[in-house]
PDB file of N, CA and C in Angstrom:
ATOM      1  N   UNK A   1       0.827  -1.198   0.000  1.00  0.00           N
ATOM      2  CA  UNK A   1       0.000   0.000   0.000  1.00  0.00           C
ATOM      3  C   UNK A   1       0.870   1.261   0.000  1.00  0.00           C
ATOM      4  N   UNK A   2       2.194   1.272   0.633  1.00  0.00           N
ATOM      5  CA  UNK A   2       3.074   2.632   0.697  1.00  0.00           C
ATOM      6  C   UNK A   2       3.397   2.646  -0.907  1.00  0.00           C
ATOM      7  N   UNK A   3       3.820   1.914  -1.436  1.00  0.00           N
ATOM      8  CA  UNK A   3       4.436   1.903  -2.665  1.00  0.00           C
ATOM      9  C   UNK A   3       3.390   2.628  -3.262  1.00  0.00           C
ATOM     10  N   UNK A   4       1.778   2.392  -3.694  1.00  0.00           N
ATOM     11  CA  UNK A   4       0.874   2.679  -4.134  1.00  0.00           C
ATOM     12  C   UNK A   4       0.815   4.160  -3.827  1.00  0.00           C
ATOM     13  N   UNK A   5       0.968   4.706  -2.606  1.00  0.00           N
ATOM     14  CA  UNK A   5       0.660   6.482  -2.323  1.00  0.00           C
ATOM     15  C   UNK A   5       2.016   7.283  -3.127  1.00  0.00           C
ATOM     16  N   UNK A   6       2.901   6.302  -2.608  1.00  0.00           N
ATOM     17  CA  UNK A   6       4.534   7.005  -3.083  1.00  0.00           C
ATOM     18  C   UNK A   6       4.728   7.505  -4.728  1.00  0.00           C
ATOM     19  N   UNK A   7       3.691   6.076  -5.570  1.00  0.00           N
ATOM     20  CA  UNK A   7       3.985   6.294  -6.695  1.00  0.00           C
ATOM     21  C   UNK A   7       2.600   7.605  -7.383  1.00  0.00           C
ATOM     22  N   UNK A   8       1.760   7.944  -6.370  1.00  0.00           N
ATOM     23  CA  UNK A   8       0.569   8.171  -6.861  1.00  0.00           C
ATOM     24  C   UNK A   8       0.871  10.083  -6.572  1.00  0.00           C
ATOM     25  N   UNK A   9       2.251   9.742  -5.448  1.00  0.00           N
ATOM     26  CA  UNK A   9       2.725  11.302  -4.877  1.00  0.00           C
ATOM     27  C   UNK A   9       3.713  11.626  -6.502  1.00  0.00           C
ATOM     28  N   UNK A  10       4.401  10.707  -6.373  1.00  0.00           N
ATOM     29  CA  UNK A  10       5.300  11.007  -7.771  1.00  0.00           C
ATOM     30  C   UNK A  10       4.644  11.425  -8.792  1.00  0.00           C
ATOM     31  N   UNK A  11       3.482  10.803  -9.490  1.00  0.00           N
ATOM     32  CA  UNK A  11       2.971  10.981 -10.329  1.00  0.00           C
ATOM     33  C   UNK A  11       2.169  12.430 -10.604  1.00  0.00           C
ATOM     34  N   UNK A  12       2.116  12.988  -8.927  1.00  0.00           N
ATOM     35  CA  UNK A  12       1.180  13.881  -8.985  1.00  0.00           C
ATOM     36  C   UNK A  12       2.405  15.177  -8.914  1.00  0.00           C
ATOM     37  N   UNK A  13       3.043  15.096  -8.787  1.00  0.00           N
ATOM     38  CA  UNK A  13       4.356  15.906  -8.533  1.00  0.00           C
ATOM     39  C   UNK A  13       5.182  16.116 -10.047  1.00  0.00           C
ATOM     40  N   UNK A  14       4.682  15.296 -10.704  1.00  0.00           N
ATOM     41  CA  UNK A  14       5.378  15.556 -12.091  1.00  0.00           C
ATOM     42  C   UNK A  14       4.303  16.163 -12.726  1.00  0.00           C
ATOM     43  N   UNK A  15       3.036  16.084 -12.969  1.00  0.00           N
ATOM     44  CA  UNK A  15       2.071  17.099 -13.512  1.00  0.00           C
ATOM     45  C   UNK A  15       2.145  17.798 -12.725  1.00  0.00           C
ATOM     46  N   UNK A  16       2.808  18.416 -12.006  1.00  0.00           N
ATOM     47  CA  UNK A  16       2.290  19.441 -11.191  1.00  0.00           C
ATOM     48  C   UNK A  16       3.384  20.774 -11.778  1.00  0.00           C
ATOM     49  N   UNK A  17       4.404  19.831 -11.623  1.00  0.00           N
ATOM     50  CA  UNK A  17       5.915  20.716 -12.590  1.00  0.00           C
ATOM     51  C   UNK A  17       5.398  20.437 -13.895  1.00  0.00           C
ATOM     52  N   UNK A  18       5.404  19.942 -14.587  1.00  0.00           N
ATOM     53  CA  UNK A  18       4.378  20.124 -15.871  1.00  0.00           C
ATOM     54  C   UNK A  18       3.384  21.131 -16.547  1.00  0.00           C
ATOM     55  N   UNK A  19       2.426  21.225 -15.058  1.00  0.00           N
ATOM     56  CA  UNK A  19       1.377  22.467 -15.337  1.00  0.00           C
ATOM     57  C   UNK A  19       2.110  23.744 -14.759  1.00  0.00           C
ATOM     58  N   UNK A  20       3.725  23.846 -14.130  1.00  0.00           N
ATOM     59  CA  UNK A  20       3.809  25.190 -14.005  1.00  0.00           C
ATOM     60  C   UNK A  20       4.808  25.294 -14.703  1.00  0.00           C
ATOM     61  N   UNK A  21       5.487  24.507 -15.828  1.00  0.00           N
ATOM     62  CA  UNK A  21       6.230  25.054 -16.592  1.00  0.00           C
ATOM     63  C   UNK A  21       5.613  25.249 -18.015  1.00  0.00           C
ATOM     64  N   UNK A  22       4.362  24.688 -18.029  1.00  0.00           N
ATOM     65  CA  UNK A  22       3.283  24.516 -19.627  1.00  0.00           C
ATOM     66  C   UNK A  22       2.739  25.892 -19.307  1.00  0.00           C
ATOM     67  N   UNK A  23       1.769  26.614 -17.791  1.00  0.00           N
ATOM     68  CA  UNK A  23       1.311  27.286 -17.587  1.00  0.00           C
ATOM     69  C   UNK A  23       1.111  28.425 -18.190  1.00  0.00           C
ATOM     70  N   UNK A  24       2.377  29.273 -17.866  1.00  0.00           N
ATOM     71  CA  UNK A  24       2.725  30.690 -18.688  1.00  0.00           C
ATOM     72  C   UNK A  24       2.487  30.779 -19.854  1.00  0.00           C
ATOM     73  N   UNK A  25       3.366  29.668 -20.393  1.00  0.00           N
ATOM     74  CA  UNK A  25       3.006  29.258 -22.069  1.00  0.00           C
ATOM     75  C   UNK A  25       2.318  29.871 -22.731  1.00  0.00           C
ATOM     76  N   UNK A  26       1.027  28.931 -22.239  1.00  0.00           N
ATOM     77  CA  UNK A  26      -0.498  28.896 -22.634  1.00  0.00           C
ATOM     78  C   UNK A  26      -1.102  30.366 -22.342  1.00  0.00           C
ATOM     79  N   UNK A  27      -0.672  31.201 -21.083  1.00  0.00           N
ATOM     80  CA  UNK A  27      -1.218  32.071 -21.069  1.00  0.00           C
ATOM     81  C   UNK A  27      -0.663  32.961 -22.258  1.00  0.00           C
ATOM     82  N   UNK A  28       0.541  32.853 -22.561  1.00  0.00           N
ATOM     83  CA  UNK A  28       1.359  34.098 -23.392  1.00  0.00           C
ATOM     84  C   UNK A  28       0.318  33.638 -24.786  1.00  0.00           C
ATOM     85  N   UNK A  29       0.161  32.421 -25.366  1.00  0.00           N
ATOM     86  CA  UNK A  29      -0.225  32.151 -26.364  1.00  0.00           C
ATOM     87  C   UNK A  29      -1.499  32.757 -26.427  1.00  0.00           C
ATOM     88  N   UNK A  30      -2.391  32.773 -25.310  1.00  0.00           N
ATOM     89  CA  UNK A  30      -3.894  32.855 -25.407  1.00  0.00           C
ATOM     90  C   UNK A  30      -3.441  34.885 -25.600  1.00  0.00           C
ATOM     91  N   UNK A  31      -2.366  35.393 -24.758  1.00  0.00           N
ATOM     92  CA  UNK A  31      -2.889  37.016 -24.726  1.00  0.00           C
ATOM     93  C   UNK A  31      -2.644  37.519 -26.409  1.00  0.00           C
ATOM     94  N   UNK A  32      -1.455  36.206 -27.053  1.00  0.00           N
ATOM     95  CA  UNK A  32      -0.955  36.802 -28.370  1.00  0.00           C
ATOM     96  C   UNK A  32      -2.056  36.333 -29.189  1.00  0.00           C
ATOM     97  N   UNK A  33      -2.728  35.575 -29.393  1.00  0.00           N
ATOM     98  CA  UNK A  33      -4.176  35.464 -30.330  1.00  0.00           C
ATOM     99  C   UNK A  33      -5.117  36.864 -29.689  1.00  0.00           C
ATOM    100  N   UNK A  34      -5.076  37.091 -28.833  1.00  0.00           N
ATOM    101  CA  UNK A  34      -6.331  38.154 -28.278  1.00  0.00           C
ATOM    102  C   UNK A  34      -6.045  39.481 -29.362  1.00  0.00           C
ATOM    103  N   UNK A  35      -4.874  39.864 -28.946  1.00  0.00           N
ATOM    104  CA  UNK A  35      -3.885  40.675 -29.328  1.00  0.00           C
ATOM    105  C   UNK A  35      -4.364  40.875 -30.900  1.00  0.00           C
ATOM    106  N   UNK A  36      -3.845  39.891 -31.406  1.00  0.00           N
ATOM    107  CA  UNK A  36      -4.191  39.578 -33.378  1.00  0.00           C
ATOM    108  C   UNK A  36      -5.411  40.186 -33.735  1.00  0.00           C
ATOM    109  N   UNK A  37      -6.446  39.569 -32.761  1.00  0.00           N
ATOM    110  CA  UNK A  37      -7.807  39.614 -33.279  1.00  0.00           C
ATOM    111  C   UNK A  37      -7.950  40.928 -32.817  1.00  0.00           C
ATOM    112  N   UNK A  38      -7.155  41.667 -31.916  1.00  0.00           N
ATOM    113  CA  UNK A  38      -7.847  42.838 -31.740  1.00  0.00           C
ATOM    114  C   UNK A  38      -7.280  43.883 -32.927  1.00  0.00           C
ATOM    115  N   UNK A  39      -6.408  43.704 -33.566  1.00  0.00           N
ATOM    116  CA  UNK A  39      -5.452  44.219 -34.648  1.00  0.00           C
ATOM    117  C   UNK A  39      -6.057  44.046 -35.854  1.00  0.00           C
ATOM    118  N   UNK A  40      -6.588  42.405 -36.087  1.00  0.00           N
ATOM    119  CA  UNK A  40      -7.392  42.655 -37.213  1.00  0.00           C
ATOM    120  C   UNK A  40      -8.560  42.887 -37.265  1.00  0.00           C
ATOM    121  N   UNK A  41      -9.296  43.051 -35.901  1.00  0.00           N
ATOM    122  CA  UNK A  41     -10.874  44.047 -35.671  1.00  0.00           C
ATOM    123  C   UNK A  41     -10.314  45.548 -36.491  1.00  0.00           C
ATOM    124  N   UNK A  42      -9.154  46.111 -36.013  1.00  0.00           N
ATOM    125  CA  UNK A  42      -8.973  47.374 -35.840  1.00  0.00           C
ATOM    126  C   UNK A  42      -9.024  47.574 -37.615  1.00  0.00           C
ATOM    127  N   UNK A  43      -7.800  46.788 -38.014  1.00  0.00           N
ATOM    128  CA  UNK A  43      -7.270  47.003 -39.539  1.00  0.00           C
ATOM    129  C   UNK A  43      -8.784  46.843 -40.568  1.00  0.00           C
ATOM    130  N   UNK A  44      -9.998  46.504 -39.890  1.00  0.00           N
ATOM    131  CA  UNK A  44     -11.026  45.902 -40.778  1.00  0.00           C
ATOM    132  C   UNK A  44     -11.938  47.247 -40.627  1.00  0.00           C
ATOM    133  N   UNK A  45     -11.850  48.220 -39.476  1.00  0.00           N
ATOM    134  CA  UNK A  45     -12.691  49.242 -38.977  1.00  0.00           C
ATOM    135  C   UNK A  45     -11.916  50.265 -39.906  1.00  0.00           C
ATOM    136  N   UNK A  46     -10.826  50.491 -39.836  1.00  0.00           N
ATOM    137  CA  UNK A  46     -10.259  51.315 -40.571  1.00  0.00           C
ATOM    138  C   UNK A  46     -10.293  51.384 -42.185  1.00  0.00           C
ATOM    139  N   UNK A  47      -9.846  49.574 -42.983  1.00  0.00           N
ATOM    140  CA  UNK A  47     -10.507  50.115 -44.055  1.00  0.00           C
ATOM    141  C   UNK A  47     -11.937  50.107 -44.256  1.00  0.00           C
ATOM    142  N   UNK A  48     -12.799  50.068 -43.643  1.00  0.00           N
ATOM    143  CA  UNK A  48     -13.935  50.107 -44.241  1.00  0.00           C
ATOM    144  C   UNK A  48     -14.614  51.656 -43.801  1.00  0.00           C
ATOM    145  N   UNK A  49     -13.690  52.364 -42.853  1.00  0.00           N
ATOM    146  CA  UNK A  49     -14.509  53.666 -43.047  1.00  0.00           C
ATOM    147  C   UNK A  49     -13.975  54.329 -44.030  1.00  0.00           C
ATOM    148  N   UNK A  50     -14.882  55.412 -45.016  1.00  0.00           N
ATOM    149  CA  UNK A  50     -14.630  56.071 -46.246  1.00  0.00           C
ATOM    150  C   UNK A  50     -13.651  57.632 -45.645  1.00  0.00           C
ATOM    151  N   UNK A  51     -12.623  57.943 -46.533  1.00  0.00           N
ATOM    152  CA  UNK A  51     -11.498  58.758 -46.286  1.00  0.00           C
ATOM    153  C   UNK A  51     -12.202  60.017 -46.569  1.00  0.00           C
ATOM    154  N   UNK A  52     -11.925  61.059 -45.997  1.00  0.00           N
ATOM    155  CA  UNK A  52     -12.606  62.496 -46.469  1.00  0.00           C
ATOM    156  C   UNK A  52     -11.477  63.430 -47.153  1.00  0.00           C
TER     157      UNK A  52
END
């Protein structure tokens, strides 16, 4: 039964360093798509208003 918690601590200890070295990542990735779409909202507002 120790073997069973020991390996179940290990296991949980390696996703754990896993999800905080994947973490940031994912966040940087998610702010740089936000980012895009807010650039090509902008670039789509701009050409479509008429120039005076």
């Amino acid at each position: 039964m120790n073997t069973v918690v020991d390996n179940l601590v290990a296991l949980l200890t390696v996703v754990g360093i896993f999800v905080a070295v994947t973490f940031p990542s994912l966040l940087g990735i998610a702010h740089d798509r936000r980012v895009d779409r807010q650039i090509r909202t902008a670039h789509r507002v701009i050409t479509s208003t008429p120039r005076r």
